[in-house]
C-alpha atoms as a PDB file:
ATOM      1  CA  UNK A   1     123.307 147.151  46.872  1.00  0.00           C
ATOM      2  CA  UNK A   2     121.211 149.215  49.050  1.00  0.00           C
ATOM      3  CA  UNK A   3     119.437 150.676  46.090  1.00  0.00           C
ATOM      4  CA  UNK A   4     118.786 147.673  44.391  1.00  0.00           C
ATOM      5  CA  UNK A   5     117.280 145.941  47.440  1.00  0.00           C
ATOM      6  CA  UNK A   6     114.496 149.382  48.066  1.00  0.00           C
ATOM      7  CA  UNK A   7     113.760 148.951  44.017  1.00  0.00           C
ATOM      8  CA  UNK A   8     113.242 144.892  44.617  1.00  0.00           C
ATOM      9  CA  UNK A   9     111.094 146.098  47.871  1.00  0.00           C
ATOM     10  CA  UNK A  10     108.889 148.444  45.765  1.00  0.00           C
ATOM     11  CA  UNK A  11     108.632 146.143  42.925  1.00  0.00           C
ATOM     12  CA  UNK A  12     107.409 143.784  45.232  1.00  0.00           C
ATOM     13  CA  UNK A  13     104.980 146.263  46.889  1.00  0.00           C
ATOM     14  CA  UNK A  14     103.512 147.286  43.425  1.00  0.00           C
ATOM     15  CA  UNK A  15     103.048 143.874  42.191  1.00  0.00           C
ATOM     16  CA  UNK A  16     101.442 143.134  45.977  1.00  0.00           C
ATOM     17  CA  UNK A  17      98.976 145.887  45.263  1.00  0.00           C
ATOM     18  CA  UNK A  18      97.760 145.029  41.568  1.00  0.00           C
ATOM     19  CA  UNK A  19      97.308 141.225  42.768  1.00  0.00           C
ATOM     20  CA  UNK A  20      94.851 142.764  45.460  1.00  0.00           C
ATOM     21  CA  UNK A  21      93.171 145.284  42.653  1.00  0.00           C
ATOM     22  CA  UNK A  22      92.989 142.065  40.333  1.00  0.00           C
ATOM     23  CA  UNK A  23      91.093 140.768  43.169  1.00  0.00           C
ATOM     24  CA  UNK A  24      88.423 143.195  43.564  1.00  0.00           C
ATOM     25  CA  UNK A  25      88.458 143.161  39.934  1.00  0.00           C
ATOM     26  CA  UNK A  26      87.921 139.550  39.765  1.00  0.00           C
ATOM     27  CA  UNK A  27      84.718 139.558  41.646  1.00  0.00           C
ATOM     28  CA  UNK A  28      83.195 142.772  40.123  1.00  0.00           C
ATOM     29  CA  UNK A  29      83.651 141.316  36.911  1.00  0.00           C
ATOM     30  CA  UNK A  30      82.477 137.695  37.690  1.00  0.00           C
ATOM     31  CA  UNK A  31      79.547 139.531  39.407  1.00  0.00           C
ATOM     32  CA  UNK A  32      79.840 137.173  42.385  1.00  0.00           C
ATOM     33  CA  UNK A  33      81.749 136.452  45.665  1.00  0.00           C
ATOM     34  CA  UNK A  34      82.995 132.891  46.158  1.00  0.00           C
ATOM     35  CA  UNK A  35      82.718 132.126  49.653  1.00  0.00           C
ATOM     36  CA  UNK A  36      84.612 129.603  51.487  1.00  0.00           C
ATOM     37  CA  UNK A  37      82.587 128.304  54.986  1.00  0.00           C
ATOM     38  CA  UNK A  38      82.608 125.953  57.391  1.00  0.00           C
ATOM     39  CA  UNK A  39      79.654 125.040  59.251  1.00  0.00           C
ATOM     40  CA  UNK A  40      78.676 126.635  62.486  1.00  0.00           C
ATOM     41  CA  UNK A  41      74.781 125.903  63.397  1.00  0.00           C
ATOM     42  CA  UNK A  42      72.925 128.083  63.797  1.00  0.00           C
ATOM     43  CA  UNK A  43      75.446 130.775  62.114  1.00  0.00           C
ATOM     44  CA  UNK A  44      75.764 128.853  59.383  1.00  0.00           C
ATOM     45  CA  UNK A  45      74.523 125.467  58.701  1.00  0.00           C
ATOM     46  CA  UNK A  46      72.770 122.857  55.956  1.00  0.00           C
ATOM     47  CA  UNK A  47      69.505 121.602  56.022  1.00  0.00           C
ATOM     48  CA  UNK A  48      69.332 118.103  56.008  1.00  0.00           C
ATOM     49  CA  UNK A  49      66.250 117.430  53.485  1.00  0.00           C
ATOM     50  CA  UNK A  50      67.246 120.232  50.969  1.00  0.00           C
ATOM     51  CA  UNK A  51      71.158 120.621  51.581  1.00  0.00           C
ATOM     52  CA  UNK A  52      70.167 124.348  50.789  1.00  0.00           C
ATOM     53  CA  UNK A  53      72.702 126.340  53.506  1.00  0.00           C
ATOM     54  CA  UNK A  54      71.019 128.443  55.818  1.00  0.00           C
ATOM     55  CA  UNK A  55      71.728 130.379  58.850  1.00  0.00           C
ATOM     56  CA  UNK A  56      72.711 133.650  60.223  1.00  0.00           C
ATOM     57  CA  UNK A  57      75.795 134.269  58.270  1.00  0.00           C
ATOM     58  CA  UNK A  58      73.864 133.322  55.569  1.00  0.00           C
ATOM     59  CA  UNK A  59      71.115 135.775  55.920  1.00  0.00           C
ATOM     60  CA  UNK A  60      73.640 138.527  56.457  1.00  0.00           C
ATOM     61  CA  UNK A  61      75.781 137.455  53.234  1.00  0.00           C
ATOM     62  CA  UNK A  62      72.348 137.408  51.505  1.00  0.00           C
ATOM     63  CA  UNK A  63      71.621 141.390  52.366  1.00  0.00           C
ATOM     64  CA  UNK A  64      75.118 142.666  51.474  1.00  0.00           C
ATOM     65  CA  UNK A  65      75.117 140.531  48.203  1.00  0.00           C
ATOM     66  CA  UNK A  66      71.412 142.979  47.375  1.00  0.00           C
ATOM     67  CA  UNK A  67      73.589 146.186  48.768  1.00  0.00           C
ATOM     68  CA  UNK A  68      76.234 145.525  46.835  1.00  0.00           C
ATOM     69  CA  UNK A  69      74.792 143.895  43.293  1.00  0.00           C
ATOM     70  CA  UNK A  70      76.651 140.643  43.795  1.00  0.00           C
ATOM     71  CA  UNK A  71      75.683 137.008  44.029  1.00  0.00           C
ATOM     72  CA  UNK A  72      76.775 135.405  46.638  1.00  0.00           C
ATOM     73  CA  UNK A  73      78.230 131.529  45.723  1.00  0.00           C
ATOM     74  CA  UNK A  74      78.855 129.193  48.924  1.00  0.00           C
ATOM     75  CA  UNK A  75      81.154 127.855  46.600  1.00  0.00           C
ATOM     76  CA  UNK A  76      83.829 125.549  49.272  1.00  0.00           C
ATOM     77  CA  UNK A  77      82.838 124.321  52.553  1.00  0.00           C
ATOM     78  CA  UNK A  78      86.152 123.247  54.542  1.00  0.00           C
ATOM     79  CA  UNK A  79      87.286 122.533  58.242  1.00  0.00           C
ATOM     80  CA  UNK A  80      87.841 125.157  60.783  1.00  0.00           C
ATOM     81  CA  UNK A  81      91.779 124.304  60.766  1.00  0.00           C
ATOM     82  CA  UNK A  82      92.361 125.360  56.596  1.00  0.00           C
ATOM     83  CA  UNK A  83      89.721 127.879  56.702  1.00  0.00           C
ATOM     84  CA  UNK A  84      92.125 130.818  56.870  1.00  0.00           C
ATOM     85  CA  UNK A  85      94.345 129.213  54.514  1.00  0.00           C
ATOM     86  CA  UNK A  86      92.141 128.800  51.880  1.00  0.00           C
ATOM     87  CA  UNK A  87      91.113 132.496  51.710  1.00  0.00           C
ATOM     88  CA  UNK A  88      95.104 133.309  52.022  1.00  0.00           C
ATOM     89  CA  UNK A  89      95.869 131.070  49.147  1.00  0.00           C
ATOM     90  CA  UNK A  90      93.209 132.616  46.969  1.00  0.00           C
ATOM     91  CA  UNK A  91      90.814 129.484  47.109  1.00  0.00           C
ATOM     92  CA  UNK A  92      87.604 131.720  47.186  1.00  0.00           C
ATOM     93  CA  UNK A  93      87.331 135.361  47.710  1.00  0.00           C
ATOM     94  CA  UNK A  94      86.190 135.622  51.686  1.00  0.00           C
ATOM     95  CA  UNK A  95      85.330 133.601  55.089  1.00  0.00           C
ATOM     96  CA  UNK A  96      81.382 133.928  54.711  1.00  0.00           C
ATOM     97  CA  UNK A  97      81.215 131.633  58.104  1.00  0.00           C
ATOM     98  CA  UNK A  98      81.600 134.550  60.876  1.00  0.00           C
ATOM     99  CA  UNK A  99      84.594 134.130  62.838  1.00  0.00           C
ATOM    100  CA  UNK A 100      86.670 135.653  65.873  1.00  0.00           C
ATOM    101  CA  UNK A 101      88.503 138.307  64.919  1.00  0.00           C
ATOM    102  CA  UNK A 102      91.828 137.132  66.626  1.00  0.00           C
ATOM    103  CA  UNK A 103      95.437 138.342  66.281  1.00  0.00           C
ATOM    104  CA  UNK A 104      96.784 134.940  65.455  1.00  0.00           C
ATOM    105  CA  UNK A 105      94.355 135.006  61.910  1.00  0.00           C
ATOM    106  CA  UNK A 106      94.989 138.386  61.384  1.00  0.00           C
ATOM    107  CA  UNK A 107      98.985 137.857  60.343  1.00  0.00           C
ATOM    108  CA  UNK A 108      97.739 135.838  57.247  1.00  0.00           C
ATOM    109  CA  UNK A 109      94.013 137.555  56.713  1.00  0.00           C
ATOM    110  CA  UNK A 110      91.911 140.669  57.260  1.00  0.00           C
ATOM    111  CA  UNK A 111      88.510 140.939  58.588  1.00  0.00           C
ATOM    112  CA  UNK A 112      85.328 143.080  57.985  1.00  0.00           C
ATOM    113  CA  UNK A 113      83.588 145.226  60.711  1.00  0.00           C
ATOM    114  CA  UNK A 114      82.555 143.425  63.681  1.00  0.00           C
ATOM    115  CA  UNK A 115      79.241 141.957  62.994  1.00  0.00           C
ATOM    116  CA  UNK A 116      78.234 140.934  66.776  1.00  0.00           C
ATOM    117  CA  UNK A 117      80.151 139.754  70.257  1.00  0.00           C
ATOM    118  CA  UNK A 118      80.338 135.974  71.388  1.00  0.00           C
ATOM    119  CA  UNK A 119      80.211 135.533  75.271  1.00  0.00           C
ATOM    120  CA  UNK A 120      82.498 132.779  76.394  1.00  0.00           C
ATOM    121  CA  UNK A 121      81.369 130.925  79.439  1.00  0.00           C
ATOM    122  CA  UNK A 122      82.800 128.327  81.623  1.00  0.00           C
ATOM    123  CA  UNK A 123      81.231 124.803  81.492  1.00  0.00           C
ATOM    124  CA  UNK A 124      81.875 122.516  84.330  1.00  0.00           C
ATOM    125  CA  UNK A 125      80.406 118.435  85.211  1.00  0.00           C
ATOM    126  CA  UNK A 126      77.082 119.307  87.021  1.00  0.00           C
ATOM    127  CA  UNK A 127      78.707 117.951  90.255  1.00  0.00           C
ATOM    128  CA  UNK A 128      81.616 120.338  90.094  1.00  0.00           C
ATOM    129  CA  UNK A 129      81.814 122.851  93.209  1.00  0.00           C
ATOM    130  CA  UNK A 130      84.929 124.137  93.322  1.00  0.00           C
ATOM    131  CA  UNK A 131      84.168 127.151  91.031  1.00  0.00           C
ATOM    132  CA  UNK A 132      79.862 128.302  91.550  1.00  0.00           C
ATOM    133  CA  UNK A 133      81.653 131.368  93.470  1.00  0.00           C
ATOM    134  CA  UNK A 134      84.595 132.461  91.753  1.00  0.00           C
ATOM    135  CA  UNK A 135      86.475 131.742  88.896  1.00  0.00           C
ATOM    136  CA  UNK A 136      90.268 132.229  90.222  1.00  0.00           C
ATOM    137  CA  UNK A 137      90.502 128.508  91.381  1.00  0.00           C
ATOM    138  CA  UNK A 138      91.014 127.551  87.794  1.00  0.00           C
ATOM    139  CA  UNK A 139      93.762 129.456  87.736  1.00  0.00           C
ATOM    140  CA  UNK A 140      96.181 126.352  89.137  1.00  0.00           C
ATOM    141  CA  UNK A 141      98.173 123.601  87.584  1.00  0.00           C
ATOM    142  CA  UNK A 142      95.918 121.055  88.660  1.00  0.00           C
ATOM    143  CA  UNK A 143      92.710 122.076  86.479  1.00  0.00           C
ATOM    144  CA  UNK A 144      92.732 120.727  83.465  1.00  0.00           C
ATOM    145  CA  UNK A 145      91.382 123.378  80.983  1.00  0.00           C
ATOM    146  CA  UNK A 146      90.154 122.433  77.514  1.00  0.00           C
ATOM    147  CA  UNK A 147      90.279 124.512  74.595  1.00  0.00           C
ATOM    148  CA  UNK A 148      89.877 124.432  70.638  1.00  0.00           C
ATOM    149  CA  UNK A 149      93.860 124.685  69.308  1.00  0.00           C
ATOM    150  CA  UNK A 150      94.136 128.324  67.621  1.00  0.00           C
ATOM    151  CA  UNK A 151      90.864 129.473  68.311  1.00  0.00           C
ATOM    152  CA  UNK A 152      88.812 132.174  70.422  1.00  0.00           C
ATOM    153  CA  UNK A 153      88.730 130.124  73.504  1.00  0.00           C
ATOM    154  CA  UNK A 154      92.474 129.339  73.406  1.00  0.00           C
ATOM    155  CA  UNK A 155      93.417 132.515  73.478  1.00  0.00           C
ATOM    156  CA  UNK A 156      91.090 133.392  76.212  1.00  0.00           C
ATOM    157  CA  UNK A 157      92.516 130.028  78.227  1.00  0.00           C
ATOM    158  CA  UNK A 158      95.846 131.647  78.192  1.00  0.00           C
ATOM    159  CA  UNK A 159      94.796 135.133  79.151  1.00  0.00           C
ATOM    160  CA  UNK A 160      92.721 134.455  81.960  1.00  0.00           C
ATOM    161  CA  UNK A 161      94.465 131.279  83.341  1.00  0.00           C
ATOM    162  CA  UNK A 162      97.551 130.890  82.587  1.00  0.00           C
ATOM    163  CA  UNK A 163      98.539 128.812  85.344  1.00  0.00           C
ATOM    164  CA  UNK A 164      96.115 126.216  84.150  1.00  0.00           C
ATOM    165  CA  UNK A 165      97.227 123.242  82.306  1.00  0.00           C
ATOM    166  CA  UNK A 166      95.953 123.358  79.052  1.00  0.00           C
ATOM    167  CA  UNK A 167      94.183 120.587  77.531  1.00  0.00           C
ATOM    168  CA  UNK A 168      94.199 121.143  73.549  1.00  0.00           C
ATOM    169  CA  UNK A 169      92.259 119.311  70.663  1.00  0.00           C
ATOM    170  CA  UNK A 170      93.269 119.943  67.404  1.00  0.00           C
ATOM    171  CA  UNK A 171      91.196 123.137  65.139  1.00  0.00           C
ATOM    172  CA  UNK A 172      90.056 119.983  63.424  1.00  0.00           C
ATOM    173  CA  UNK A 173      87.580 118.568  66.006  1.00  0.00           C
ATOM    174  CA  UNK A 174      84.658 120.210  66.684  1.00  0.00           C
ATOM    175  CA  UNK A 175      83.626 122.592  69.432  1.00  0.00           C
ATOM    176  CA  UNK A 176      81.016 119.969  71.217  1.00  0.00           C
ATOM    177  CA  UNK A 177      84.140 117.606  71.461  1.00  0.00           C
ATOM    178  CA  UNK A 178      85.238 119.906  74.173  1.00  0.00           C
ATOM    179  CA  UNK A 179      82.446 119.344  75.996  1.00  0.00           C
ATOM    180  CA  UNK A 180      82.326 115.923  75.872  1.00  0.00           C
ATOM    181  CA  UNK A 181      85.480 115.787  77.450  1.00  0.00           C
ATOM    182  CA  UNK A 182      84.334 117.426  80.280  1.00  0.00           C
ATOM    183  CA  UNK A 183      81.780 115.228  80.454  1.00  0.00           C
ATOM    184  CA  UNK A 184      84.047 112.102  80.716  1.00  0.00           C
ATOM    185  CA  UNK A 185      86.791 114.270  83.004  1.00  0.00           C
ATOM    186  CA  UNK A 186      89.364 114.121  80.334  1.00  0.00           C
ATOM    187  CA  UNK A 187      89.206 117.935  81.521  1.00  0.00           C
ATOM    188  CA  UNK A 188      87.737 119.614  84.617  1.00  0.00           C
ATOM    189  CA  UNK A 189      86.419 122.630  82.757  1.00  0.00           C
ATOM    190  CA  UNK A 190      86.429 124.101  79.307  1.00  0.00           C
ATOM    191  CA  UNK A 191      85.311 127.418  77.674  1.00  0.00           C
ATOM    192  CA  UNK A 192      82.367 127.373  75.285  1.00  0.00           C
ATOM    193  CA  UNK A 193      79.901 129.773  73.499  1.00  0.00           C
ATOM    194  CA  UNK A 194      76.212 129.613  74.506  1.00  0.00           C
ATOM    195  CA  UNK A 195      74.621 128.068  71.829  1.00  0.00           C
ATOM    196  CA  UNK A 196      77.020 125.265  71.220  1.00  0.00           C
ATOM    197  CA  UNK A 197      76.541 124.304  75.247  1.00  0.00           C
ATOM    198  CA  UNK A 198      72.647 124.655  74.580  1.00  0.00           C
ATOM    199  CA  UNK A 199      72.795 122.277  71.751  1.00  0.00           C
ATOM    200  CA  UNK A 200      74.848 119.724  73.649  1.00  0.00           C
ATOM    201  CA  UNK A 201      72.673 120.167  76.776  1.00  0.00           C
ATOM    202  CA  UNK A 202      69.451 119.589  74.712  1.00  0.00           C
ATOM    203  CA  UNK A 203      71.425 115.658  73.861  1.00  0.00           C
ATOM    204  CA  UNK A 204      73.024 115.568  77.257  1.00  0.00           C
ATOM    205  CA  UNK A 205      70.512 117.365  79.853  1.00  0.00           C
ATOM    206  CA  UNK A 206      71.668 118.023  83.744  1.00  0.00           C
ATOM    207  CA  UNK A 207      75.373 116.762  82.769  1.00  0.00           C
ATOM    208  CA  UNK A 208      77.168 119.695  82.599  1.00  0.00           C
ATOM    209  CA  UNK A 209      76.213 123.171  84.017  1.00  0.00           C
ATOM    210  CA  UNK A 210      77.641 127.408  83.994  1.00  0.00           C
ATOM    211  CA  UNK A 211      80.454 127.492  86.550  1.00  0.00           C
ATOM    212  CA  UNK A 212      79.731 130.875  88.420  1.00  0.00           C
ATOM    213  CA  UNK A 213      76.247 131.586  88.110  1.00  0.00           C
ATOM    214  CA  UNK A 214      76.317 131.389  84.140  1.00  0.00           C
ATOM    215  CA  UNK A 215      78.215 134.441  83.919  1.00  0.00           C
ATOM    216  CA  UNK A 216      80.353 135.097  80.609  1.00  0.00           C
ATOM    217  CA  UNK A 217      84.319 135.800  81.193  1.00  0.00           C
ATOM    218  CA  UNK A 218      84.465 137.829  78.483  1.00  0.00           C
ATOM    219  CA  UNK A 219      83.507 138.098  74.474  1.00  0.00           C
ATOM    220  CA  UNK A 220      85.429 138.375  71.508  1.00  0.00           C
ATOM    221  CA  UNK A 221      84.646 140.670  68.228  1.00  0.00           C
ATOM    222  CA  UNK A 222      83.043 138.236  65.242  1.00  0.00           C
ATOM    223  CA  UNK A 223      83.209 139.421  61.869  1.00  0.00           C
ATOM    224  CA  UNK A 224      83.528 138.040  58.255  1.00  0.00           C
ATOM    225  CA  UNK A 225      87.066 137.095  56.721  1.00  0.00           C
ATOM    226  CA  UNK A 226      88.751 139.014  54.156  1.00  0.00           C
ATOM    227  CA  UNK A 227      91.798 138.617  51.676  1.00  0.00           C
ATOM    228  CA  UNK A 228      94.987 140.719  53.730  1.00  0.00           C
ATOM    229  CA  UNK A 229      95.103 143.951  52.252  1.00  0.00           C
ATOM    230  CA  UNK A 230      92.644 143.817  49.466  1.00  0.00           C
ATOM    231  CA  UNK A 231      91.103 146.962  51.060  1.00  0.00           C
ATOM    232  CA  UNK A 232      88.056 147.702  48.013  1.00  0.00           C
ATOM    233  CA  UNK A 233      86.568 144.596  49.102  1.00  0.00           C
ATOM    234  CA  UNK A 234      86.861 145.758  52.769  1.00  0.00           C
ATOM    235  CA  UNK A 235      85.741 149.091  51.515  1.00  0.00           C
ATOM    236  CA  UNK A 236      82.763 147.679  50.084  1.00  0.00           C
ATOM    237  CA  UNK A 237      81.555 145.307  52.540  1.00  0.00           C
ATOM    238  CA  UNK A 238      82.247 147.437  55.468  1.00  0.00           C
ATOM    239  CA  UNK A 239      80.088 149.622  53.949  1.00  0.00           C
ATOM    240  CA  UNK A 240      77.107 147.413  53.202  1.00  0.00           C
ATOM    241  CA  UNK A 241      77.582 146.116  56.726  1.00  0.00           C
ATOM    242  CA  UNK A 242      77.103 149.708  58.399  1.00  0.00           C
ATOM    243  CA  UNK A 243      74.431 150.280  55.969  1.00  0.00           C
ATOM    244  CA  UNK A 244      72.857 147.087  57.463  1.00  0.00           C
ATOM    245  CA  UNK A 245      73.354 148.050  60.988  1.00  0.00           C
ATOM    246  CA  UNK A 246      72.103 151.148  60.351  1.00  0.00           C
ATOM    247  CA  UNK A 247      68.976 150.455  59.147  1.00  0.00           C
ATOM    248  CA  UNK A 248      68.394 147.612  61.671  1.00  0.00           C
ATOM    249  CA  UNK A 249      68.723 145.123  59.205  1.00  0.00           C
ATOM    250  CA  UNK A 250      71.631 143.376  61.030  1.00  0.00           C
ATOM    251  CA  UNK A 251      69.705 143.419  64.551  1.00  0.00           C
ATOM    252  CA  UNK A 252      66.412 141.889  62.827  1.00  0.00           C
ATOM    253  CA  UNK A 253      68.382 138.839  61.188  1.00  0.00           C
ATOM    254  CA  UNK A 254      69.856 138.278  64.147  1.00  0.00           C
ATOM    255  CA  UNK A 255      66.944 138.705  66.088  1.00  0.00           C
ATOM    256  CA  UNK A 256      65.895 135.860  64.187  1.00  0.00           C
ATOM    257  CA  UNK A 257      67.986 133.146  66.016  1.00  0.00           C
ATOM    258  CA  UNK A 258      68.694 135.114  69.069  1.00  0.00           C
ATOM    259  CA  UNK A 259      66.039 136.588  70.101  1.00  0.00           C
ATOM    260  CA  UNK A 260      66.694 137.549  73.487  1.00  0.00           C
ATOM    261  CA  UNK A 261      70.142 138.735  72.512  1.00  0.00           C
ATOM    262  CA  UNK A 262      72.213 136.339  74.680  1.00  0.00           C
ATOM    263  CA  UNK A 263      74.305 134.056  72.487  1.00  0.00           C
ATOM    264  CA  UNK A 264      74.868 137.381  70.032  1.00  0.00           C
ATOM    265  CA  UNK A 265      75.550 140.369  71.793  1.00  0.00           C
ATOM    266  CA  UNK A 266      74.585 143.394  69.494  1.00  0.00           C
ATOM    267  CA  UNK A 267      76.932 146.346  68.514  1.00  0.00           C
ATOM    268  CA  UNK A 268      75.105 149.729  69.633  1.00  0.00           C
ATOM    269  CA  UNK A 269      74.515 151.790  67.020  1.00  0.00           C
ATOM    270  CA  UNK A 270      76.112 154.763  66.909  1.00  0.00           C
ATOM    271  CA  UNK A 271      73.706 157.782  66.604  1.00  0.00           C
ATOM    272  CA  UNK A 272      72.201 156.262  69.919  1.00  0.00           C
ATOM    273  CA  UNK A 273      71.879 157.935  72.581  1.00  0.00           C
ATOM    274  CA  UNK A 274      72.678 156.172  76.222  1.00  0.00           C
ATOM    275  CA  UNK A 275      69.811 154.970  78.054  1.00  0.00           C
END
């Protein structure tokens, strides 16, 4: 019985491992990658008068299809909630929307090198005092704490404030939905990336504000999503990424919708030396 059950195992292995070579096979013989994407503005978003995609992510995608002799095909856009699923099903052949690189996503999918950090900062209703000093009051049963269900800022919610009750919307509804909950005390507080609180402040000015000074809590690692264990298509965009980063490709695309580096916080490159 034993034996039979390590030959089933390795059967199952080997048959594991030639559905990932297939694959990489696929896409080298197709001569594209089929991305599945959901929108993220301004990582990844569509222009209204053309419907041409655009963005970031886009730009990046763009420079590894040149490295790498591909063509890169936005080929399904879907919700945030069945964007992991997709890829894991074999829908299309990578996330080409950047995402967090969390533990939770990485049971069902892998991920390419980090591309950049995303701060997280605490939003609060403008008249809000209780937290411009410190950020350990929200650490209490009485704040009301939004996050995004499965995502980034859920699992920073639970690490940092676990005391807090949690206030979750479904990975369905959109980040900015977050913040308009704050803004009609559904929650007291909620935990946000820069540019999506700049683009709601821009509709909504001197509603919300930073708690503490604007200070970020923390930042998690953002990078592009790729089928579990089909590791010559990690290979081979991990190494047009470095190429990229190397040659300051990645910092000038960026550069290009963060140019002051403080929604995207750049990765150092490695032959630098400390300032």
């Amino acid at each position: 019985m034993k034996k039979l059950f390590l030959f089933a195992a390795a059967l199952f292995l080997t048959h594991a491992a030639h559905a990932q070579d297939k694959s990489y096979e696929k896409i080298q013989s197709a001569g594209e990658i089929r991305c599945g994407y959901s929108i993220w503005n301004p990582i990844l978003y569509k222009d209204l008068e053309s419907g041409q995609i655009k963005g970031a992510a886009y730009d990046i995608m763009d420079a590894i299809g040149k490295k790498t002799d591909l063509k890169i095909n936005f080929a399904e856009e879907t919700g945030w909630g069945t964007l992991t699923e997709g890829l894991a099903t074999g829908r299309y052949d990578m996330i080409c929307t950047t995402i967090g690189a969390l533990s939770s996503r990485g049971k069902v999918i892998d991920f390419s090198k980090p591309l950049f950090y995303l701060p997280i900062y605490v939003v609060v209703r403008k008249d809000e005092k209780r937290f411009d000093k410190s950020l350990a009051g929200i650490n209490d049963p009485s704040v009301k704490l939004g996050v995004l269900e499965g995502e980034g800022t859920a699992t920073f919610a639970t690490g940092y404030f676990p005391k807090a009750k949690i206030v979750a919307i479904p990975q369905t509804a959109d980040y900015s939905q977050l913040l308009e909950d704050v803004k009609t005390g559904k929650s007291d507080l909620t935990l946000i990336s820069g540019e999506t609180f700049d683009a709601f402040n821009r509709k909504n000015p001197g509603i919300l504000k930073y708690a503490q000074t604007g200070k970020p809590i923390g930042a998690f690692r953002v990078a592009f999503g790729l089928p579990k264990g089909d590791y010559q298509l990690k290979q081979t965009i991990d190494t047009a990424i470095d190429e990229l980063q190397d040659e300051g490709t990645l910092g000038k695309i960026l550069d290009g919708y963060d140019p002051e580096a403080r929604l995207y916080l750049r990765l150092a490159t490695p032959y630098e030396q400390p300032k």
